[in-house]
Protein backbone atom coordinates (compact mmCIF):
# COMPACT_ATOMS: atom_id res chain seq x y z
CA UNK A 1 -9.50 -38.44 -12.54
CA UNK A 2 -9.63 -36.32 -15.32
CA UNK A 3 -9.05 -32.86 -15.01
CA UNK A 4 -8.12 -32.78 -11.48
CA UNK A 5 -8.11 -29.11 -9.67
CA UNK A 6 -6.08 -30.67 -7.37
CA UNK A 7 -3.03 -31.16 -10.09
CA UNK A 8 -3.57 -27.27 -11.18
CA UNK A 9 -3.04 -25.96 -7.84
CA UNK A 10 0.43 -27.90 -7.40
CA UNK A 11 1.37 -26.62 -10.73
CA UNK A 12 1.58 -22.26 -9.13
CA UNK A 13 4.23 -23.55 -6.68
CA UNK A 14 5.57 -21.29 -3.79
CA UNK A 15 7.95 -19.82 -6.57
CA UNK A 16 5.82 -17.19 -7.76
CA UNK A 17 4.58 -16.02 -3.94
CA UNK A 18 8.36 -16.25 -2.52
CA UNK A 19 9.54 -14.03 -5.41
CA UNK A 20 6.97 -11.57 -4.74
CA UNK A 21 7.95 -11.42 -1.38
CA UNK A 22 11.67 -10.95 -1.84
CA UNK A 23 10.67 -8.08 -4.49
CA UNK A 24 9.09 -5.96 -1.83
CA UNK A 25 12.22 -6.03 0.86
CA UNK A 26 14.60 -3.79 -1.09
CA UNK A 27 12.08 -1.01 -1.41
CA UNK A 28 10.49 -1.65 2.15
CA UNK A 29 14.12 -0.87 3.27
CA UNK A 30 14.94 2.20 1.61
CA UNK A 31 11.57 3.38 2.98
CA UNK A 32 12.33 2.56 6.57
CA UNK A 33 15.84 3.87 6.39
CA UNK A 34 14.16 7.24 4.74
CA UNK A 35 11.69 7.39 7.76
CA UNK A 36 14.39 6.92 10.61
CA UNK A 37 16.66 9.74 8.61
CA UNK A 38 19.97 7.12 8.35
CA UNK A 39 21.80 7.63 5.12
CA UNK A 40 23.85 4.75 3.35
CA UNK A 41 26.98 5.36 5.08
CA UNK A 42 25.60 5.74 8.82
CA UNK A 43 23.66 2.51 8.17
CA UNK A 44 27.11 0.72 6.84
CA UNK A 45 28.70 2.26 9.48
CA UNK A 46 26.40 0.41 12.05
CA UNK A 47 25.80 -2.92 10.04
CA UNK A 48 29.25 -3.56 8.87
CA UNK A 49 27.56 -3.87 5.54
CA UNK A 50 29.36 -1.84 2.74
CA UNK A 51 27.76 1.19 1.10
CA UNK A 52 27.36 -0.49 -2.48
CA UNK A 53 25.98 -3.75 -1.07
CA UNK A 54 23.36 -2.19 0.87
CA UNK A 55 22.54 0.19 -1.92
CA UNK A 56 22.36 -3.13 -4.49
CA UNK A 57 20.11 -4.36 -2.14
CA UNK A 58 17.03 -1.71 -1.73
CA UNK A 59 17.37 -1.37 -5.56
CA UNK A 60 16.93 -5.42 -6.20
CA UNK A 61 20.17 -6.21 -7.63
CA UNK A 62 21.20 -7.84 -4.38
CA UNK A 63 18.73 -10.98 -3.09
CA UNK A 64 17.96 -10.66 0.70
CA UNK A 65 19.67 -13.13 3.02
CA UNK A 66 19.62 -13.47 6.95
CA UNK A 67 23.38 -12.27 6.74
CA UNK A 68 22.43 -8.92 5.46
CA UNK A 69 18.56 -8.54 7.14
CA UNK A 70 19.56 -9.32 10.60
CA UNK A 71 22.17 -6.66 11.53
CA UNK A 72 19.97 -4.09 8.93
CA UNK A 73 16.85 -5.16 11.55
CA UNK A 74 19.59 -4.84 14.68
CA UNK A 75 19.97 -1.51 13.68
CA UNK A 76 16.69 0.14 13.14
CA UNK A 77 15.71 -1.74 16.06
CA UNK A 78 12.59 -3.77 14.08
CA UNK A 79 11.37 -7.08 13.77
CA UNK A 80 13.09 -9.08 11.05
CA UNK A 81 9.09 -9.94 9.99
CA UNK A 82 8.85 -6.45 9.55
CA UNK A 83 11.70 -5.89 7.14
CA UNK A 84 10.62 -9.03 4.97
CA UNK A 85 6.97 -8.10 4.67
CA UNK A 86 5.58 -11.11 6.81
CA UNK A 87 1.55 -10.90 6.61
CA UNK A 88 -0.39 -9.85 9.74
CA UNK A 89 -2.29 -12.62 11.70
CA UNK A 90 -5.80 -13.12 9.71
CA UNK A 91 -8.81 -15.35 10.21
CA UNK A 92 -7.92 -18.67 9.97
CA UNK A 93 -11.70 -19.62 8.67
CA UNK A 94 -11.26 -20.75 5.49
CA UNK A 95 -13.75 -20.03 2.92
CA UNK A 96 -13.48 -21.14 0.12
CA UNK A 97 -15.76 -21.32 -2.96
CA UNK A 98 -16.61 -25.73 -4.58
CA UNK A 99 -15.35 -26.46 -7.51
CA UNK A 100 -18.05 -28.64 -9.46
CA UNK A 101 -16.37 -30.84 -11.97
CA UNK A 102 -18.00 -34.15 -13.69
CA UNK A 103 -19.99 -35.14 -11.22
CA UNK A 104 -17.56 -34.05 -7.83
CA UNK A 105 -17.45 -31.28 -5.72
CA UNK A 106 -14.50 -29.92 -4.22
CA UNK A 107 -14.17 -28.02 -1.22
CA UNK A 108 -10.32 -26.67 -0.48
CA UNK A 109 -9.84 -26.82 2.83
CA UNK A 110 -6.39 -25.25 2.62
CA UNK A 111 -5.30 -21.67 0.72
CA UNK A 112 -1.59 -21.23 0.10
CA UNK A 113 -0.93 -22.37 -3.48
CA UNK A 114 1.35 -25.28 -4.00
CA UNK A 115 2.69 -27.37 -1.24
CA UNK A 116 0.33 -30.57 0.31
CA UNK A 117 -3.79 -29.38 -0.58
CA UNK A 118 -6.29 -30.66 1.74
CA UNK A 119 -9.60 -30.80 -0.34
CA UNK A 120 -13.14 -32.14 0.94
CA UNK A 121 -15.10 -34.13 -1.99
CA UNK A 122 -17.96 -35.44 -2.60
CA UNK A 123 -18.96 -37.96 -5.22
CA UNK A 124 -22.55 -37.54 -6.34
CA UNK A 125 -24.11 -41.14 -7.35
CA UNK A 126 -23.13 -42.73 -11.01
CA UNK A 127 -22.26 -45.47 -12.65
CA UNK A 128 -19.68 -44.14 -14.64
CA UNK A 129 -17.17 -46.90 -16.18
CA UNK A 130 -13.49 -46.47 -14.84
CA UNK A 131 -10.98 -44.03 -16.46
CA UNK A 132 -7.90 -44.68 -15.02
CA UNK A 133 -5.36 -41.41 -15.37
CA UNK A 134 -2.14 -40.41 -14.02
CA UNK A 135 -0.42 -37.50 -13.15
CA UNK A 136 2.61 -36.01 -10.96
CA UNK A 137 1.54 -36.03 -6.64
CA UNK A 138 0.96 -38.30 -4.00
CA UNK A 139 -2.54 -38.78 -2.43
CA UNK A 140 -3.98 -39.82 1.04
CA UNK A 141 -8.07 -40.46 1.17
CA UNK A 142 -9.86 -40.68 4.09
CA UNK A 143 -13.50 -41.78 3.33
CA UNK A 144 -16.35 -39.63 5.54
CA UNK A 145 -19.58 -40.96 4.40
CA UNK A 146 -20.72 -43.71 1.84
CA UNK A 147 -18.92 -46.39 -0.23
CA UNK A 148 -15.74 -45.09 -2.71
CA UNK A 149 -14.54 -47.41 -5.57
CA UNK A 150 -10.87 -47.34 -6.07
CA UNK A 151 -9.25 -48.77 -9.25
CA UNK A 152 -5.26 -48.15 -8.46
CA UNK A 153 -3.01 -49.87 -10.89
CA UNK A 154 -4.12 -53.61 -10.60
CA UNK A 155 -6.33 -53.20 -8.09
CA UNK A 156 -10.38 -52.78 -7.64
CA UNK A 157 -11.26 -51.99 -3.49
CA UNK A 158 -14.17 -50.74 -2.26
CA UNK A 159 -13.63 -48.49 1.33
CA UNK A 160 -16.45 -47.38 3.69
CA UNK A 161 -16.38 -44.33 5.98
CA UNK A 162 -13.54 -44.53 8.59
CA UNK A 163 -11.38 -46.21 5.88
CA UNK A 164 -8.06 -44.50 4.10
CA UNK A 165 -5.74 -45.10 1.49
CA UNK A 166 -2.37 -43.73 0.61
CA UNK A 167 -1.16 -43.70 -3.13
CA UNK A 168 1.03 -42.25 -5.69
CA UNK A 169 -0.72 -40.54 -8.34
CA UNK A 170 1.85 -41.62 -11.17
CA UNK A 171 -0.04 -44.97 -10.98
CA UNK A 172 -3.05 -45.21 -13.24
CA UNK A 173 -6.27 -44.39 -10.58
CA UNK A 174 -9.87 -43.68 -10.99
CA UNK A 175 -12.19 -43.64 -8.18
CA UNK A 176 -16.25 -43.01 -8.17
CA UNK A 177 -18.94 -43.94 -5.75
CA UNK A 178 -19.37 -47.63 -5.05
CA UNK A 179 -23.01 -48.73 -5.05
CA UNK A 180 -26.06 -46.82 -4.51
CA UNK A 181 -25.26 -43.02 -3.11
CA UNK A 182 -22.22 -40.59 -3.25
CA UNK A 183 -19.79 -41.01 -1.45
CA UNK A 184 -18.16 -37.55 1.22
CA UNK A 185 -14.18 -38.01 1.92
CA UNK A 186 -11.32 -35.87 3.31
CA UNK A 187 -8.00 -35.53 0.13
CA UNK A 188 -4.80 -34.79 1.17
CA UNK A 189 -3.09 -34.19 -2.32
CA UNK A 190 0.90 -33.26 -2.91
CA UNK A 191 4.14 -33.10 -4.66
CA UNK A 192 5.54 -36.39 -5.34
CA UNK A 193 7.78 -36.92 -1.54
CA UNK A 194 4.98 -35.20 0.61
CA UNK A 195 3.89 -38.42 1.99
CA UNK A 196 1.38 -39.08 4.05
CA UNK A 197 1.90 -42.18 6.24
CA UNK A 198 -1.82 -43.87 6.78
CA UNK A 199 -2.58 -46.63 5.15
CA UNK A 200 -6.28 -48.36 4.46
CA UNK A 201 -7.35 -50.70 7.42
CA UNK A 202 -7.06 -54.38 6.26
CA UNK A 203 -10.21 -55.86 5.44
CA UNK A 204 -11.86 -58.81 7.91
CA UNK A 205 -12.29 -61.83 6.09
């Protein structure tokens, strides 16, 4: 699976969007203290929170913990959610745009970067020779429609609709459609220790 857009989208992490929310409290606080008309000494006075620690912490020099947020929320009488920023219920429809790469189509099924990715694929008919790659993640398949071909490690299966598998990605894999006609299945793709649990359905012999 070369050039996965799975493997990008584990690589933005919840760093980057965590950070940007911590960034936001100090000056959300200084604004709602401004509004309710408190200065730094009649909100220390009510916290218990010194003057220079709250005043390190709407400038950004102090990181935000529950310690500090929940007696600062106590006394402006607010929602902790509403001193850290937390976003308003949305539509939960998600909407999102296929990625077309080398003969698969992606549909993400799930819109916070990093974290597990739930992705909806389909494998258009080929006959392309196996490629196995490898790369960081863990990966649970759950075939919809059609015949995939899986070549994991030392292994060559072939799993029809109602079928899943469970691998880690660190172990060479390539899989394409198996036969004649794609092949439509559900991807649950993470960081290496978000494991899924469901394993492919023995075969009948």
């Amino acid at each position: 699976m070369t050039d996965d857009p799975r493997s990008d989208d584990l690589k933005n992490g919840d760093a980057g969007a965590l950070e940007d929310v911590l960034a936001e409290v100090g000056p959300r606080l200084r604004r709602l203290r401004k509004e309710r008309g408190v200065t730094l000494a009649g909100l220390s006075e009510a916290t218990g929170i010194s003057v220079s620690t709250l005043s390190r912490l709407e400038s950004g020099l102090r990181k935000p913990s529950l310690e500090l947020l929940l007696p600062i929320a106590r006394a402006h009488e607010v929602a902790l959610d509403e001193l850290v920023g937390a976003p308003a219920v949305r539509d939960p429809r998600v909407r999102s745009q296929p990625i077309r790469r080398q003969g698969r189509t992606y549909w993400p099924l799930t819109r916070q970067p990093g974290g597990l990715q739930a992705y909806k694929v389909l494998v258009s008919q080929g006959h392309d020779e196996p490629e196995p790659s490898t790369h960081e993640g863990y990966e649970w398949l759950y075939v919809l429609a059609g015949r995939l071909r899986l070549v994991l490690g030392d292994h060559d299966i072939v799993l029809g609709a109602g079928e899943a598998v469970e691998f880690d990605t660190r172990v060479p894999h390539w899989f394409g459609p198996a036969g004649e006609g794609p092949a439509e299945f559900l991807s649950l793709f993470g960081p290496q220790g978000e494991r899924m649990h469901v394993r492919a359905r023995p075969r009948r012999t």
